[in-house]
PDB file of N, CA and C in Angstrom:
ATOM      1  N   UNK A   1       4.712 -25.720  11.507  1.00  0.00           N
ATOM      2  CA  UNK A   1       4.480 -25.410  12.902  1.00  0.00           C
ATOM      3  C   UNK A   1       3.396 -24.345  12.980  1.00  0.00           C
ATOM      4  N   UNK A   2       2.457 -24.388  13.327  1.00  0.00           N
ATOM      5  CA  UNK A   2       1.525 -23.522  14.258  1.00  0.00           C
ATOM      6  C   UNK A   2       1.633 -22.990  15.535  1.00  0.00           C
ATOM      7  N   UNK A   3       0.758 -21.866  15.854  1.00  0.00           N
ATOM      8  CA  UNK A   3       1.326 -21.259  17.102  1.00  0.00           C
ATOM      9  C   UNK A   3       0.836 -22.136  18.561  1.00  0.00           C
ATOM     10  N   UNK A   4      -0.139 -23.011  18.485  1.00  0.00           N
ATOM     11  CA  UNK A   4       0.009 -23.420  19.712  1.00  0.00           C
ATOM     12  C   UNK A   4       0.972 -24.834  19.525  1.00  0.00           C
ATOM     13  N   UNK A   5       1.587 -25.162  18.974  1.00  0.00           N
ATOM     14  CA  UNK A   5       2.872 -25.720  18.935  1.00  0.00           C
ATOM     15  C   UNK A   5       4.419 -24.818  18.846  1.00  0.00           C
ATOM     16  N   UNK A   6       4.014 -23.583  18.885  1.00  0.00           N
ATOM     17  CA  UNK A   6       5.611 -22.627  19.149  1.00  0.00           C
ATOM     18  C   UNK A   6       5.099 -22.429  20.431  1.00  0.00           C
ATOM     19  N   UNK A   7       3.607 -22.275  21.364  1.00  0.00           N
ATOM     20  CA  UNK A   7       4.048 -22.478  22.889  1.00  0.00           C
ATOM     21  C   UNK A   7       4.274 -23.497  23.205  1.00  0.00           C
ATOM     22  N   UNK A   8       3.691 -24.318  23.062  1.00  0.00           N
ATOM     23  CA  UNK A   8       3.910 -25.969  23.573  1.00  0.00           C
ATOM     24  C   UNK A   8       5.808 -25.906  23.810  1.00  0.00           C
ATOM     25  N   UNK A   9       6.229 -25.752  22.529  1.00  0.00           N
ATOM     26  CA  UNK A   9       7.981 -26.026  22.568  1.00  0.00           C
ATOM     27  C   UNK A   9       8.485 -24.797  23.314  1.00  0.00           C
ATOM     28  N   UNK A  10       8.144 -23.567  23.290  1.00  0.00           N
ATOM     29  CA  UNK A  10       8.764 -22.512  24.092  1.00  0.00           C
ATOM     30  C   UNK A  10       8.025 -23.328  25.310  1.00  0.00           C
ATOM     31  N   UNK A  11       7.213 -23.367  26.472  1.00  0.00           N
ATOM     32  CA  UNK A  11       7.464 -24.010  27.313  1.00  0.00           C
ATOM     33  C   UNK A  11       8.053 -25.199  27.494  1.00  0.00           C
ATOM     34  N   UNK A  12       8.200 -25.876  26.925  1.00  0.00           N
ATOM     35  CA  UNK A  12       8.317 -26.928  26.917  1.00  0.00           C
ATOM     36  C   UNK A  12      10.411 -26.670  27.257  1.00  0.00           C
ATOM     37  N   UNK A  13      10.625 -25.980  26.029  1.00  0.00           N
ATOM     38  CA  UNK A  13      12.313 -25.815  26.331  1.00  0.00           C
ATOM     39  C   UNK A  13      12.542 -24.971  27.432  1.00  0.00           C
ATOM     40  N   UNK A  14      12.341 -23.936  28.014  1.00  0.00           N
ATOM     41  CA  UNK A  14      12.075 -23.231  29.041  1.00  0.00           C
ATOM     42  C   UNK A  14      11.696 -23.419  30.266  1.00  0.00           C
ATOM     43  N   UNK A  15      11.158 -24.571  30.281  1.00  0.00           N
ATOM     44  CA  UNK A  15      10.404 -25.167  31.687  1.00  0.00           C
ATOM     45  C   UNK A  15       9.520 -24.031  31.732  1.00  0.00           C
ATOM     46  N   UNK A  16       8.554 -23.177  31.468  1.00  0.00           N
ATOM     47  CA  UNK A  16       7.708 -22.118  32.213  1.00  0.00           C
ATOM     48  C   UNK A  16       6.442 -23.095  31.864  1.00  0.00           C
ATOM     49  N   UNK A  17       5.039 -22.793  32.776  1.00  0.00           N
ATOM     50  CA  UNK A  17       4.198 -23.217  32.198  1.00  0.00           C
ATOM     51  C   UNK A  17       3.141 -22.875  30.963  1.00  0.00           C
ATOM     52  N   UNK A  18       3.042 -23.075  30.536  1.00  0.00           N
ATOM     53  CA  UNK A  18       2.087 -23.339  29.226  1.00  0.00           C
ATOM     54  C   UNK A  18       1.467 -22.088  29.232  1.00  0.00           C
ATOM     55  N   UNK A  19       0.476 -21.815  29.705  1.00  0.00           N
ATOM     56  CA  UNK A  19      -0.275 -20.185  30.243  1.00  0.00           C
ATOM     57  C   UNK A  19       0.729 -19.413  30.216  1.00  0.00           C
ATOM     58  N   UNK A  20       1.663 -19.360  30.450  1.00  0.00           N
ATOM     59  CA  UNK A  20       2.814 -17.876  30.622  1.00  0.00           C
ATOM     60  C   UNK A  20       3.528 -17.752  29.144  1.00  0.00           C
ATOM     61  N   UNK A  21       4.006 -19.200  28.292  1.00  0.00           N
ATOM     62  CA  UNK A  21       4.003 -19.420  27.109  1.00  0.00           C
ATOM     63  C   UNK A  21       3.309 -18.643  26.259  1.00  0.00           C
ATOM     64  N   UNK A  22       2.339 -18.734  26.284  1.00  0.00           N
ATOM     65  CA  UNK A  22       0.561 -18.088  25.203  1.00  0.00           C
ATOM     66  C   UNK A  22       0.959 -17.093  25.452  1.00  0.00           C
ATOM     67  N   UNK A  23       1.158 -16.599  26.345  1.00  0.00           N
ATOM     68  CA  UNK A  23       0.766 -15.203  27.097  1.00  0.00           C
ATOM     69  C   UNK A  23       2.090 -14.569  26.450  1.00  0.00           C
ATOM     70  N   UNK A  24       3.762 -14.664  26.214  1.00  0.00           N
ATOM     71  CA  UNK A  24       4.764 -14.402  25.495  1.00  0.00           C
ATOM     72  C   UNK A  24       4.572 -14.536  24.088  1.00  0.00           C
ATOM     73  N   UNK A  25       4.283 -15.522  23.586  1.00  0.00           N
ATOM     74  CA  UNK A  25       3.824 -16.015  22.067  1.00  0.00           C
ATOM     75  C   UNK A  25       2.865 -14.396  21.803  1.00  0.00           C
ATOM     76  N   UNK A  26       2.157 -14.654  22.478  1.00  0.00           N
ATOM     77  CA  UNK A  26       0.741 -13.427  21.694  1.00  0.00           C
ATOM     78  C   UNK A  26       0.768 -12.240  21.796  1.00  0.00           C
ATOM     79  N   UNK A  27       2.014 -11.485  23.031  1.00  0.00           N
ATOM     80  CA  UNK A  27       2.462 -10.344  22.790  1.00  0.00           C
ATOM     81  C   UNK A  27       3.528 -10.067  21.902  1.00  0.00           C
ATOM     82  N   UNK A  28       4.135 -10.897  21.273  1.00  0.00           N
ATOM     83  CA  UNK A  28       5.100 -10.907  20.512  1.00  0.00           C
ATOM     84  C   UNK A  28       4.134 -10.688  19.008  1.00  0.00           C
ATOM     85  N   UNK A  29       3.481 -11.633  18.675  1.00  0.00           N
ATOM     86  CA  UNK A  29       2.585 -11.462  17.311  1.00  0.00           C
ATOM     87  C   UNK A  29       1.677 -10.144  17.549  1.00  0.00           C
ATOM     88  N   UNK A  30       0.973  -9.425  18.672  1.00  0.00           N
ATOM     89  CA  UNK A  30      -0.054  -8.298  18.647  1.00  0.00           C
ATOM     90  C   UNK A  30       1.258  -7.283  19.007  1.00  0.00           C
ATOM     91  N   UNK A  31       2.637  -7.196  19.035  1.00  0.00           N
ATOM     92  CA  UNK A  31       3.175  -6.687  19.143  1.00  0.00           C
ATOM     93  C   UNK A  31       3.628  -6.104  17.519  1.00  0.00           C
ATOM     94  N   UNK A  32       3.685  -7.106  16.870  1.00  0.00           N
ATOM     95  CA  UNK A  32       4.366  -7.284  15.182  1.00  0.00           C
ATOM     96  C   UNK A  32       3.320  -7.081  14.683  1.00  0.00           C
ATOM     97  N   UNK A  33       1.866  -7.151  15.085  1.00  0.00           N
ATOM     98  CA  UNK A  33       0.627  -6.562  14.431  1.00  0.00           C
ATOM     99  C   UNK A  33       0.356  -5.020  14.488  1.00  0.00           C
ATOM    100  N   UNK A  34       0.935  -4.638  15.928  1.00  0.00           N
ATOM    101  CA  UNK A  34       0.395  -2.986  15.916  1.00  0.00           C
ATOM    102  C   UNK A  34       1.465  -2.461  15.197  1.00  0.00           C
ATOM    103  N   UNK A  35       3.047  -2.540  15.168  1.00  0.00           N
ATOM    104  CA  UNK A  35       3.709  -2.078  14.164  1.00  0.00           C
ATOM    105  C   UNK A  35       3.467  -2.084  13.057  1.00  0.00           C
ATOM    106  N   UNK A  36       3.330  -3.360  12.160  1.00  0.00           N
ATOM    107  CA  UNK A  36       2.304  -3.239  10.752  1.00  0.00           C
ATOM    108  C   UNK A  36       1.688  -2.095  10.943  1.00  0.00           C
ATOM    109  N   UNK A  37       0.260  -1.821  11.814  1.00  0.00           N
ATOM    110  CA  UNK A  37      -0.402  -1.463  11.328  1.00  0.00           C
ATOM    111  C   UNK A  37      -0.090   0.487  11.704  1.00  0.00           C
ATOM    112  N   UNK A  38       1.190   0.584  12.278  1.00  0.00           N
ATOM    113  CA  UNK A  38       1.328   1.847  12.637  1.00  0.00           C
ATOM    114  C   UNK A  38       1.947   2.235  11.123  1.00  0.00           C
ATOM    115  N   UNK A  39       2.248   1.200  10.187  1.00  0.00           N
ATOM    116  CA  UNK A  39       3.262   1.573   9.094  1.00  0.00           C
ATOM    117  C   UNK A  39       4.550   1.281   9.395  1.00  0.00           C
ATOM    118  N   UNK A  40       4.839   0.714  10.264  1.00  0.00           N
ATOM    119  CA  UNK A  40       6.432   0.836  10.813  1.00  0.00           C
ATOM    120  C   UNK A  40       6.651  -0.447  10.182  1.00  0.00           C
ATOM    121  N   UNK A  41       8.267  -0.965   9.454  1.00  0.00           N
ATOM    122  CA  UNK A  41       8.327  -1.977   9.376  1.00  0.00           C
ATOM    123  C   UNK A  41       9.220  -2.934  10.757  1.00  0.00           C
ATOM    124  N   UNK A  42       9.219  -4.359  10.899  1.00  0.00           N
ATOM    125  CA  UNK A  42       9.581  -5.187  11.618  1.00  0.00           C
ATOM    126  C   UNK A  42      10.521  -5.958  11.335  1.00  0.00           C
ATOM    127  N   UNK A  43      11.709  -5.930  12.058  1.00  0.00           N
ATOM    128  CA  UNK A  43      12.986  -6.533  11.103  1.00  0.00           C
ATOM    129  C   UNK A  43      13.394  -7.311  12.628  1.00  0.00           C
ATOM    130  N   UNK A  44      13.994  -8.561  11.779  1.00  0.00           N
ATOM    131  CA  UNK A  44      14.173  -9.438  13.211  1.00  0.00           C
ATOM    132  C   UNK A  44      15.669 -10.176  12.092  1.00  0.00           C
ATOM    133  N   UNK A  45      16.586  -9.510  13.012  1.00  0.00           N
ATOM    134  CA  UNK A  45      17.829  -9.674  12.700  1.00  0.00           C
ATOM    135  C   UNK A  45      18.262 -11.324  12.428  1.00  0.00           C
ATOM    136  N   UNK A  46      18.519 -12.146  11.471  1.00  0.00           N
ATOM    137  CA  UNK A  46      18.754 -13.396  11.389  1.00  0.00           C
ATOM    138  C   UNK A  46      17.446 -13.995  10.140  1.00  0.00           C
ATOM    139  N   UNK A  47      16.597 -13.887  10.864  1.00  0.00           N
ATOM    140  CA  UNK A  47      15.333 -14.102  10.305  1.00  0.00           C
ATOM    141  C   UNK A  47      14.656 -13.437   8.984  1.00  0.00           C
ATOM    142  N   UNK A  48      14.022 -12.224   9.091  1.00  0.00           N
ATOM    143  CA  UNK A  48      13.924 -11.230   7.835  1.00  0.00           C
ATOM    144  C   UNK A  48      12.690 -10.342   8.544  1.00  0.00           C
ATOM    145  N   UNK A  49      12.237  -9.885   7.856  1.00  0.00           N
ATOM    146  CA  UNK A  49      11.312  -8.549   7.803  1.00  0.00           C
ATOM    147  C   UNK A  49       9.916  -8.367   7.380  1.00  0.00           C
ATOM    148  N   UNK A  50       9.146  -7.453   7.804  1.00  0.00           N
ATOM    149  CA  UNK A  50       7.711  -7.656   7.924  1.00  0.00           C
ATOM    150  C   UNK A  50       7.737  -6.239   7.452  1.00  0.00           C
ATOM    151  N   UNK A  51       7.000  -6.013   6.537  1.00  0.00           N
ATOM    152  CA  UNK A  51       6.011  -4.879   6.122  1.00  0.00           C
ATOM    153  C   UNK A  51       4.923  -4.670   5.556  1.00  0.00           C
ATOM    154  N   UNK A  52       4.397  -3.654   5.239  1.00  0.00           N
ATOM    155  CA  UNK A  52       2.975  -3.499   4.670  1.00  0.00           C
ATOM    156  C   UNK A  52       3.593  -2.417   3.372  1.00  0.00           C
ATOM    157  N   UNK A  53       2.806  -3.132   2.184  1.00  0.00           N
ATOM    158  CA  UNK A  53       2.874  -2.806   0.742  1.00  0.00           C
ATOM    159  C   UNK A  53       1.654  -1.986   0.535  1.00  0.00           C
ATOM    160  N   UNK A  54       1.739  -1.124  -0.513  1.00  0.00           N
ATOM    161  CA  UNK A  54       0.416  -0.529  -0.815  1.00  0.00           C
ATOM    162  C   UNK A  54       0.309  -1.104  -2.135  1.00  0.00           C
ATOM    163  N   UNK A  55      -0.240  -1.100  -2.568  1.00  0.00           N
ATOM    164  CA  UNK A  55      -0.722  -1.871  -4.251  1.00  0.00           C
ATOM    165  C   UNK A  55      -2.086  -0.596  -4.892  1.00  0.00           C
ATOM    166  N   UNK A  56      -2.034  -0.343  -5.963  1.00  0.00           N
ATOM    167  CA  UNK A  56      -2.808   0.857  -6.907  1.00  0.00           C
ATOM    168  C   UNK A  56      -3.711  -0.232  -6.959  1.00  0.00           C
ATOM    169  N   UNK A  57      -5.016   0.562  -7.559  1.00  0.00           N
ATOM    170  CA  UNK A  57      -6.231   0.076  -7.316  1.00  0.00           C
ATOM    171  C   UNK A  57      -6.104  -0.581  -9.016  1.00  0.00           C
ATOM    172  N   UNK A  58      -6.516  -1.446  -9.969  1.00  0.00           N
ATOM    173  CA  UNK A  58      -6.687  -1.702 -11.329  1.00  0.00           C
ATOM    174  C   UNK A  58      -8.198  -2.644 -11.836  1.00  0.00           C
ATOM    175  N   UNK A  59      -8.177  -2.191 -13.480  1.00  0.00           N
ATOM    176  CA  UNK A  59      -9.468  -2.518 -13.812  1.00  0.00           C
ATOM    177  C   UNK A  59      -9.072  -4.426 -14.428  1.00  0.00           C
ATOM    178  N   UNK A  60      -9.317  -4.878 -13.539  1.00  0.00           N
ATOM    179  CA  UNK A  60      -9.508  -6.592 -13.534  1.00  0.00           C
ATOM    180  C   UNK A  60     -10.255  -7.251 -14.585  1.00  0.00           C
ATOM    181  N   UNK A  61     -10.685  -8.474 -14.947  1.00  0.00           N
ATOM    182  CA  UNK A  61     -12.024  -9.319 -15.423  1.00  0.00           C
ATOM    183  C   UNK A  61     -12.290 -10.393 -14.900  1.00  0.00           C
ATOM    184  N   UNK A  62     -13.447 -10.632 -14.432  1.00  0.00           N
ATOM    185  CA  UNK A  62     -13.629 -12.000 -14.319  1.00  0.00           C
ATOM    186  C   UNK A  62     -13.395 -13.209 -15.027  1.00  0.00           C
ATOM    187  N   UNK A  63     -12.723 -13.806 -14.700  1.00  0.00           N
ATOM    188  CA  UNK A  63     -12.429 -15.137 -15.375  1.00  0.00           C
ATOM    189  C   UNK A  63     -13.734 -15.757 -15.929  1.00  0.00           C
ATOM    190  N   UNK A  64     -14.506 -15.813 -15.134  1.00  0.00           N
ATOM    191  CA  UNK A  64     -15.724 -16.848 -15.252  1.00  0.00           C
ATOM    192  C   UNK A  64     -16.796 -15.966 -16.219  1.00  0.00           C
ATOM    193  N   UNK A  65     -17.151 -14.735 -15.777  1.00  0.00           N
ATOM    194  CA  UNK A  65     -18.340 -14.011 -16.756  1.00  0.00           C
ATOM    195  C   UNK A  65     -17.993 -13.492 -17.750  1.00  0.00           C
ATOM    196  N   UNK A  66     -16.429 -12.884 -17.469  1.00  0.00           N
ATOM    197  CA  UNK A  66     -16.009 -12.205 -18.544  1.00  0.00           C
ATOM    198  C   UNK A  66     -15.956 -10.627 -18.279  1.00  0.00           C
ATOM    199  N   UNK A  67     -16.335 -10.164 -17.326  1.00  0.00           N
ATOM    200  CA  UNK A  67     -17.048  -8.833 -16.975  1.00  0.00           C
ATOM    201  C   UNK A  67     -16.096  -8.104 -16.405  1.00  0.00           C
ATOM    202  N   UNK A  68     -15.588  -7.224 -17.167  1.00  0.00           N
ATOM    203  CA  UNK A  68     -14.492  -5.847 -16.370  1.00  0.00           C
ATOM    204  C   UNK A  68     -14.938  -6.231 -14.783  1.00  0.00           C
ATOM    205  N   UNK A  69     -14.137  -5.671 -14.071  1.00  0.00           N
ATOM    206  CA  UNK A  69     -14.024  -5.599 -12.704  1.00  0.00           C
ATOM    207  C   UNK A  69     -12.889  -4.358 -12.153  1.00  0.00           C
ATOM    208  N   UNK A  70     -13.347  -3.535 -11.461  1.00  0.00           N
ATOM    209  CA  UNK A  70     -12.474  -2.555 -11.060  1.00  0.00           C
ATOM    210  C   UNK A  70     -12.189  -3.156  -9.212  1.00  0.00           C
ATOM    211  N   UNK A  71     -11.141  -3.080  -9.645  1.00  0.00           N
ATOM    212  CA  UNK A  71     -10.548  -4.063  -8.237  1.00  0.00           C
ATOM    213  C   UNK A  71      -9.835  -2.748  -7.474  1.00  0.00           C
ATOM    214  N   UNK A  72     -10.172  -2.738  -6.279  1.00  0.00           N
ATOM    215  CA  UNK A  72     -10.042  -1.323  -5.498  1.00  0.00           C
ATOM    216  C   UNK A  72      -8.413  -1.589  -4.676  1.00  0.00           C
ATOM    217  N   UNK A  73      -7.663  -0.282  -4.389  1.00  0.00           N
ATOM    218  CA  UNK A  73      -6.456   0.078  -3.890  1.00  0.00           C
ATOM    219  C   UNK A  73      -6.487  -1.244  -2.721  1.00  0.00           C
ATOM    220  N   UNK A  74      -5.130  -2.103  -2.170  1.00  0.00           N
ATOM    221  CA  UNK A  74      -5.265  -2.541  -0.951  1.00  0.00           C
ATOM    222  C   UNK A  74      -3.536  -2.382  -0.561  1.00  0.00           C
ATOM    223  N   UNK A  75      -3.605  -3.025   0.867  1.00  0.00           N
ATOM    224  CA  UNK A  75      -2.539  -2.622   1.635  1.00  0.00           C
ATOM    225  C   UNK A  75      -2.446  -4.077   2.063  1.00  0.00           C
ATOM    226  N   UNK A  76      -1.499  -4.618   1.444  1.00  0.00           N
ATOM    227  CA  UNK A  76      -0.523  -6.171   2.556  1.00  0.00           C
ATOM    228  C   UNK A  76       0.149  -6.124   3.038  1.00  0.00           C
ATOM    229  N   UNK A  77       0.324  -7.628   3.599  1.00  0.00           N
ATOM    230  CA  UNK A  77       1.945  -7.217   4.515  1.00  0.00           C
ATOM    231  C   UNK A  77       2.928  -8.579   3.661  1.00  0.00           C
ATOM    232  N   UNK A  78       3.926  -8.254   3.895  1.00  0.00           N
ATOM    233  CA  UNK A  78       4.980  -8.994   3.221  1.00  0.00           C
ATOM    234  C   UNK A  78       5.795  -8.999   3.573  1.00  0.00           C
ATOM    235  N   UNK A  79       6.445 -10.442   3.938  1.00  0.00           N
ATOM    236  CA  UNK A  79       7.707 -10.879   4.588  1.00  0.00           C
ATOM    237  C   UNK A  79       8.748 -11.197   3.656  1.00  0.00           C
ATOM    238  N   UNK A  80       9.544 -11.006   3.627  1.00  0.00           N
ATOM    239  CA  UNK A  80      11.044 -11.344   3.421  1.00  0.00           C
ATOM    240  C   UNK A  80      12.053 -11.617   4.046  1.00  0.00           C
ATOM    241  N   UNK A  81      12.629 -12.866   3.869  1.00  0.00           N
ATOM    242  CA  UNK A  81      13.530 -13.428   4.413  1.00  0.00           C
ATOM    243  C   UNK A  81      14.891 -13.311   4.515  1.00  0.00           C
ATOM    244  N   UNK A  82      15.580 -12.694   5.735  1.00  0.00           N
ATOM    245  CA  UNK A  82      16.807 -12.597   5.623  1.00  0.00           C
ATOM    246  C   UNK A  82      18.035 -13.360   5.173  1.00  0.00           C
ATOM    247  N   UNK A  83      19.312 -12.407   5.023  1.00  0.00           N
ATOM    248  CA  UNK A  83      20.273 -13.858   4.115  1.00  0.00           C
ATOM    249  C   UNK A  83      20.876 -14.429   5.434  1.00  0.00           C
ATOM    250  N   UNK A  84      20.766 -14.641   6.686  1.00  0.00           N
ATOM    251  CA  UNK A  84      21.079 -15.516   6.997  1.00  0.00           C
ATOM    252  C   UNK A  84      20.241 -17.229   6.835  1.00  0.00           C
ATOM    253  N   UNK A  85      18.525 -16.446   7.192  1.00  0.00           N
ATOM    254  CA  UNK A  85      17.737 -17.780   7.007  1.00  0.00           C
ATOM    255  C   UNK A  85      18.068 -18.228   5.575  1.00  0.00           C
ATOM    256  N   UNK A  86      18.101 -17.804   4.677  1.00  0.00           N
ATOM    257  CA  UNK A  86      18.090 -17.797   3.104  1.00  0.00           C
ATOM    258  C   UNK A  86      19.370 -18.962   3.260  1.00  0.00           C
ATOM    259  N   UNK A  87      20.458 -18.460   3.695  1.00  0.00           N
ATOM    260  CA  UNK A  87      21.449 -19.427   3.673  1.00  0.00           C
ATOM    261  C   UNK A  87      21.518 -20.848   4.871  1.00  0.00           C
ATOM    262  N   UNK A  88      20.822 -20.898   5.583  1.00  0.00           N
ATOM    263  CA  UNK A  88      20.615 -21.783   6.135  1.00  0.00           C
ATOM    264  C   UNK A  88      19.610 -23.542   5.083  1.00  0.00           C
ATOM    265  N   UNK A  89      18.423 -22.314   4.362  1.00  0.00           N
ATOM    266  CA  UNK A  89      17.516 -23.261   4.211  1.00  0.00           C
ATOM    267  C   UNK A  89      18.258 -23.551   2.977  1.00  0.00           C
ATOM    268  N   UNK A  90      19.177 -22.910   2.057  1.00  0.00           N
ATOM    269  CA  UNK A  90      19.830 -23.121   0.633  1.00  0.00           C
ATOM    270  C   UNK A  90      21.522 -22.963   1.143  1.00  0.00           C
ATOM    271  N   UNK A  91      21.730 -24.253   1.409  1.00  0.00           N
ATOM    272  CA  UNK A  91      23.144 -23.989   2.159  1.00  0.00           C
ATOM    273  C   UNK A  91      24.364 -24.307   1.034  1.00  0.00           C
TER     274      UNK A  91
END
């Protein structure tokens, strides 16, 4: 599923129209984006959790040249899935 198929079905089950859909859908995701990016993590009870990892910076190689590579510090985000979904999808 993609997101303009989670509005399509949120209007769609809801009866609202389509435009008011988007418009719920995208404050919900720029909502779960500014938390990320405040550092805060996002926990959605049933479902699982959203955070941002820091990872140390390390000296890499290229596969292809062969050539050290110093691969610099980064910051992801990473979801994990709660044990209810967990037990749903592995029942």
């Amino acid at each position: 599923m993609n997101k303009s198929e989670l509005v399509k079905m949120l209007a769609e089950n809801h009866e609202i129209p389509a435009e008011e859909s988007s418009v719920i859908v995208n404050l919900f995701f720029d909502s779960v984006r500014d938390a990320l990016l405040q550092g805060d993590r996002v926990e959605i009870r049933g479902f699982g959790s959203f955070k941002v990892k820091g990872y140390r910076g390390y000296k890499g190689r290229n596969p292809k040249t062969g050539d050290n590579v110093e691969v610099p510090p980064k910051r992801l985000p990473v979801f994990r899935a709660g044990k209810e979904l967990k037990e749903i999808i592995n029942p």
